[in-house]
C-alpha atoms as a PDB file:
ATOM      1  CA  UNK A   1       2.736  -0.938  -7.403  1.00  0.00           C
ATOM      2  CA  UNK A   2       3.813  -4.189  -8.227  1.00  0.00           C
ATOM      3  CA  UNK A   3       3.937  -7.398  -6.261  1.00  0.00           C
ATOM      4  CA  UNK A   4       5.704 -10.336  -6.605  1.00  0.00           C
ATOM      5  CA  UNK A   5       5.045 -14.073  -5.680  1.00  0.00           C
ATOM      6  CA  UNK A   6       7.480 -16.995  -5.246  1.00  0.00           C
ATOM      7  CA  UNK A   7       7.593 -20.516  -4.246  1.00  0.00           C
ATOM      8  CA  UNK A   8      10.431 -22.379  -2.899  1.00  0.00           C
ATOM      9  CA  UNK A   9       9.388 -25.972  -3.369  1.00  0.00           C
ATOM     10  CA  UNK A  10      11.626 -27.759  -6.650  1.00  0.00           C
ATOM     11  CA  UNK A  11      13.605 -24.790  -6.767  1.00  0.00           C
ATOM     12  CA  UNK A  12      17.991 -25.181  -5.941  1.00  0.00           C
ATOM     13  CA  UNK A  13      18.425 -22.254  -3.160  1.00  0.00           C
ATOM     14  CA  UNK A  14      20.694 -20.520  -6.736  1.00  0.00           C
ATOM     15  CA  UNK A  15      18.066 -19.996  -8.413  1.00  0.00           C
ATOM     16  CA  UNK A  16      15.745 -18.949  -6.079  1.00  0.00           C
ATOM     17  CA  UNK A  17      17.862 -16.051  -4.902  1.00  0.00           C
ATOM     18  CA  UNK A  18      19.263 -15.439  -8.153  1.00  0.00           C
ATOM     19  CA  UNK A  19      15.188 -15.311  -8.774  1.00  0.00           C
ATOM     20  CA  UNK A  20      14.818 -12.728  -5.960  1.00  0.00           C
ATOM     21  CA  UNK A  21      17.910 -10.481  -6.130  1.00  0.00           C
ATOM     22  CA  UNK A  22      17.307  -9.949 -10.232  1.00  0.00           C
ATOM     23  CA  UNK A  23      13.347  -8.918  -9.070  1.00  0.00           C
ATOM     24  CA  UNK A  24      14.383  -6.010  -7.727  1.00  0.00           C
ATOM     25  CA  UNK A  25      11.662  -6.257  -5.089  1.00  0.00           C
ATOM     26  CA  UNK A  26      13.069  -4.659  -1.693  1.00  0.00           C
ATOM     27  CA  UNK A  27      10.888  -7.166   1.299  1.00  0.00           C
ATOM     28  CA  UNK A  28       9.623 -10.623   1.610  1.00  0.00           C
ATOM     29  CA  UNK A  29       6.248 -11.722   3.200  1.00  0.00           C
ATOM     30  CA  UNK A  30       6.078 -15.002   3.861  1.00  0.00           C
ATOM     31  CA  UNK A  31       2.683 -15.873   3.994  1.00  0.00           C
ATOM     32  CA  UNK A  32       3.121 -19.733   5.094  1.00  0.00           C
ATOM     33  CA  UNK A  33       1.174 -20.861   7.747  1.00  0.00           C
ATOM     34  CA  UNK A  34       4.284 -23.165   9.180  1.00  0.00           C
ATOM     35  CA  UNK A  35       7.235 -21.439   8.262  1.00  0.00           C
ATOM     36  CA  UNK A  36       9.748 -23.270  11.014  1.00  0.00           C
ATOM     37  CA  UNK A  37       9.133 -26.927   9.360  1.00  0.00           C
ATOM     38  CA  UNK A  38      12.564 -28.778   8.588  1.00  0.00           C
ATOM     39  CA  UNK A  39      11.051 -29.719   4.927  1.00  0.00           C
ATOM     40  CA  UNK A  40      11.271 -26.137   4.135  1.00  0.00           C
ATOM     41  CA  UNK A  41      15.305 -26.302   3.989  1.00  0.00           C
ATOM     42  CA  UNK A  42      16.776 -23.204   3.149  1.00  0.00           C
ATOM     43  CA  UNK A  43      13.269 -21.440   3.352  1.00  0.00           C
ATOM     44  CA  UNK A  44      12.792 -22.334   7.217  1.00  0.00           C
ATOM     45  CA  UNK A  45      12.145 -18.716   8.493  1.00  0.00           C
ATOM     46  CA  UNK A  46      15.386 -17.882  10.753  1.00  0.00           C
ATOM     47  CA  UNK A  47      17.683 -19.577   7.508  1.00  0.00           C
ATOM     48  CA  UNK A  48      15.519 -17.204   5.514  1.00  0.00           C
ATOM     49  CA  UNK A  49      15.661 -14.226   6.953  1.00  0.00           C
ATOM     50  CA  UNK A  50      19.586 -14.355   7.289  1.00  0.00           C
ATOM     51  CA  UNK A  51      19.613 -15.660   3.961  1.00  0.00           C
ATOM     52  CA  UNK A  52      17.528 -12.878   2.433  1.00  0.00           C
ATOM     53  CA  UNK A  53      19.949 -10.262   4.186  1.00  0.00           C
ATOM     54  CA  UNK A  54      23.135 -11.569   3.189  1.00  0.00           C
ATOM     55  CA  UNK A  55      22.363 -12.742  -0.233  1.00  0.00           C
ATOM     56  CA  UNK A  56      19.248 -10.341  -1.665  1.00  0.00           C
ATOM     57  CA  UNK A  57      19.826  -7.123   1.042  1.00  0.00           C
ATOM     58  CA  UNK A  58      16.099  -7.807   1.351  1.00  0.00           C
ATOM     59  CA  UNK A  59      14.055  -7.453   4.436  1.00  0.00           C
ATOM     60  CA  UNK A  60      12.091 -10.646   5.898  1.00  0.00           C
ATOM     61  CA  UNK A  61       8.156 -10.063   6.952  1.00  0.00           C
ATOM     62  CA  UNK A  62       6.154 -12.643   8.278  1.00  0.00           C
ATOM     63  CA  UNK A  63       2.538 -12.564   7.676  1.00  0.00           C
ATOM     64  CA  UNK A  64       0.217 -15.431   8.719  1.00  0.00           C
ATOM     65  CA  UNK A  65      -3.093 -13.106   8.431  1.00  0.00           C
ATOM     66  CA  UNK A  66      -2.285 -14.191   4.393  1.00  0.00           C
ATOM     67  CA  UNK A  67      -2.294 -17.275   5.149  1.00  0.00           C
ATOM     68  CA  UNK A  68      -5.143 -19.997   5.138  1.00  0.00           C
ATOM     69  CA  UNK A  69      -6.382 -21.452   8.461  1.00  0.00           C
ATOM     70  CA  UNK A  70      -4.898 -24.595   9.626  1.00  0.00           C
ATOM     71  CA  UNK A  71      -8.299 -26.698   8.925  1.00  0.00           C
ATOM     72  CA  UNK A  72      -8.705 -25.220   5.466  1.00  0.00           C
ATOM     73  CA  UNK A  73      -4.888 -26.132   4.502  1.00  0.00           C
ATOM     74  CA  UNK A  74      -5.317 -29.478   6.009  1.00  0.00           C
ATOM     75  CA  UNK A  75      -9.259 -30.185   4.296  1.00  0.00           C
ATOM     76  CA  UNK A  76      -7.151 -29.231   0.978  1.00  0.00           C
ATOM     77  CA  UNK A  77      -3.631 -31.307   1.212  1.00  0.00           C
ATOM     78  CA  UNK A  78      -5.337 -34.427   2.423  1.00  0.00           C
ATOM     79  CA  UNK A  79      -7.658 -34.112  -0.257  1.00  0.00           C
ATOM     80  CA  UNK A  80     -11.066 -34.373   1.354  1.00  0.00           C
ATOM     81  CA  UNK A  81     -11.562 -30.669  -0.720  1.00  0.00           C
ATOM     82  CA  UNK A  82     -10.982 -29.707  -4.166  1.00  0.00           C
ATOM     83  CA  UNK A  83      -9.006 -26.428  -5.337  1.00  0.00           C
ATOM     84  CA  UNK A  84     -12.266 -24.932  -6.640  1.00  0.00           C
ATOM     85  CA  UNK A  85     -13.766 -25.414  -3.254  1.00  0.00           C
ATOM     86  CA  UNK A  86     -10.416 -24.395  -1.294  1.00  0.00           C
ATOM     87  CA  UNK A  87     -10.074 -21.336  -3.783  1.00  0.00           C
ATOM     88  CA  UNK A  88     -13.533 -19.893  -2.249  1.00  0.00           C
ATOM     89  CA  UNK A  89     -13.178 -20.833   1.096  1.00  0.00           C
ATOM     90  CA  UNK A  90      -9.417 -18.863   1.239  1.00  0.00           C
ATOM     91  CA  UNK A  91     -11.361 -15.773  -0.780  1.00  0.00           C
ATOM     92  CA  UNK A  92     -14.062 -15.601   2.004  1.00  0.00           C
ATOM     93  CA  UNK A  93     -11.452 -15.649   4.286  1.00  0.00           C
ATOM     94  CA  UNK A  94      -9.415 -12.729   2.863  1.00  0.00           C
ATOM     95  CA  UNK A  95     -12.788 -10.604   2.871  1.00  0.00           C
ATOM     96  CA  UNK A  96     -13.762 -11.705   6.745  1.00  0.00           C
ATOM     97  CA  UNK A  97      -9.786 -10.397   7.617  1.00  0.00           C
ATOM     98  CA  UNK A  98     -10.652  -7.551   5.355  1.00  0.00           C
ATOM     99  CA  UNK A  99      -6.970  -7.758   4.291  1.00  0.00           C
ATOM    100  CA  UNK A 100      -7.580  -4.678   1.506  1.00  0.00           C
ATOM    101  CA  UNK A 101      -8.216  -2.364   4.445  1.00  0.00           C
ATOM    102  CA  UNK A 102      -6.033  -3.924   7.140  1.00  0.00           C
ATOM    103  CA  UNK A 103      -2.739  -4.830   5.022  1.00  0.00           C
ATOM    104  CA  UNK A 104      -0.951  -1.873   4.701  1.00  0.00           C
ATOM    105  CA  UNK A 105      -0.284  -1.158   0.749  1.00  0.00           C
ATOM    106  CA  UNK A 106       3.366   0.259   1.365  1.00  0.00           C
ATOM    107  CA  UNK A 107       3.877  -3.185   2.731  1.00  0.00           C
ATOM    108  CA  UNK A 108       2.863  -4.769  -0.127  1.00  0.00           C
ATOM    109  CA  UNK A 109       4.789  -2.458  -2.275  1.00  0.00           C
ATOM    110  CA  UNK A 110       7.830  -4.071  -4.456  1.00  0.00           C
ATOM    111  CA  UNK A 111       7.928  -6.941  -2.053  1.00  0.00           C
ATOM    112  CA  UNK A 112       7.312 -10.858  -3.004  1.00  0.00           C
ATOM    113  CA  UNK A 113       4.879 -12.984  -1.884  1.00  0.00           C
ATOM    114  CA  UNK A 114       6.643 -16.299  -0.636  1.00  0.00           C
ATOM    115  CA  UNK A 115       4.304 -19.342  -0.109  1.00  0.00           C
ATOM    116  CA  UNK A 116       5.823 -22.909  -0.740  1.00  0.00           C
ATOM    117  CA  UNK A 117       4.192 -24.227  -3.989  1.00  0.00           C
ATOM    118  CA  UNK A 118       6.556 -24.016  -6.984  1.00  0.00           C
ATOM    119  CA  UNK A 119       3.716 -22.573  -9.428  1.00  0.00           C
ATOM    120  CA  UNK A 120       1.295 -20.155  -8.796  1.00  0.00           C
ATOM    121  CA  UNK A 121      -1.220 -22.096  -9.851  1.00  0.00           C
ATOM    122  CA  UNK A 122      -2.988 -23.590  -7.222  1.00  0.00           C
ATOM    123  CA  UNK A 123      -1.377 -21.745  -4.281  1.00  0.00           C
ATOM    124  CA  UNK A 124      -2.418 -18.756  -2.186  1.00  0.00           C
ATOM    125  CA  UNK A 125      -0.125 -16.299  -3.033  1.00  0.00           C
ATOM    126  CA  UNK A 126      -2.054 -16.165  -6.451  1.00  0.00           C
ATOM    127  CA  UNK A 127      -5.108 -15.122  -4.877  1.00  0.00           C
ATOM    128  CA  UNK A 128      -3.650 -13.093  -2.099  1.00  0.00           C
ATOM    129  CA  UNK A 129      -2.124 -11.002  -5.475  1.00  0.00           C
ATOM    130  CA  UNK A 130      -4.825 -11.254  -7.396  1.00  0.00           C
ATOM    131  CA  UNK A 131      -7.385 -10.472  -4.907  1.00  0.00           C
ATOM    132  CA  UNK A 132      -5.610  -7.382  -3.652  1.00  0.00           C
ATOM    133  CA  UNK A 133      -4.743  -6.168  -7.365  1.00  0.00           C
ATOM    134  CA  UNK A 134      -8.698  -6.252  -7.777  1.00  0.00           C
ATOM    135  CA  UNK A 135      -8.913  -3.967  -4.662  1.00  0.00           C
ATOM    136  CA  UNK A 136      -5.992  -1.508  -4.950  1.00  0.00           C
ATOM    137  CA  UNK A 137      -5.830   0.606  -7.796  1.00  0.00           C
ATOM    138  CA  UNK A 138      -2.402   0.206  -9.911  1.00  0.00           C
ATOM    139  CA  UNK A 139      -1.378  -3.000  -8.663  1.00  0.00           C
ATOM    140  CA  UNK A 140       0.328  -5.196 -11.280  1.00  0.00           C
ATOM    141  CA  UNK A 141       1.258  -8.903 -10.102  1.00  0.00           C
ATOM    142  CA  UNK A 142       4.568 -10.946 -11.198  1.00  0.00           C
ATOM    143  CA  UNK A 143       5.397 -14.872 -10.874  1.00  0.00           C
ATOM    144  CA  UNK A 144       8.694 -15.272 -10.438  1.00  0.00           C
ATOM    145  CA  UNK A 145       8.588 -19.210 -11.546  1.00  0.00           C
END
């Protein structure tokens, strides 16, 4: 099984369905917390979904059980927490949703992660990957950057 993971953020609307239609991957979760903000652009979720249709023939998923709580993503981007101390919070937070049992992995299968950060870095879809990779047997994860 492999998953995928994307960010919009510094990335022309081209490229990043050029980025998604040469994947391969067949559904997009969009594991954003706000997904309806007008700073998203082209990634707002109703623009998306249509977008993702037309353009990628790829189905649109939203999933805010992969996302962090409001508090924790606030605590992080105003800087009154550090990435090391966001990084456990959101990993005790996967395991309390129990998101390995409760996610279904056909779901998961071929599809993309989509989260607004333009690296994986420090963003959640890395550890949503990563953490269900370590859970799932045969899982391999992919950055499309």
């Amino acid at each position: 099984m492999k998953i995928y993971t994307i960010g919009f953020t510094k990335k022309p609307a081209k490229k990043f369905f050029d980025m998604l239609r040469t994947s391969g991957a067949e559904t997009l979760l969009d594991i954003r917390l706000n997904n309806v903000s007008q700073l998203a652009g082209f990634a707002k979720r109703d623009d998306l979904k249509y977008f993702l249709g037309e353009i990628c023939g790829m189905a649109y998923v939203h999933r805010p059980d992969l996302a962090p709580t409001q508090p924790m993503l606030d605590d992080y981007k105003k800087k009154r927490t550090d990435w090391a101390t966001y990084e456990e919070k959101f990993l005790e937070l996967m395991e309390l949703r129990d998101i390995s049992h409760g996610l279904p992995q056909k779901l998961l299968s071929n599809s993309v992660l989509l989260c607004s950060e333009d690296t994986p870095h420090h963003c959640h879809r890395r550890l949503v990957a990563e953490y269900l990779a370590l859970r799932w047997e045969g899982v391999t994860v992919e950055h499309l950057v």
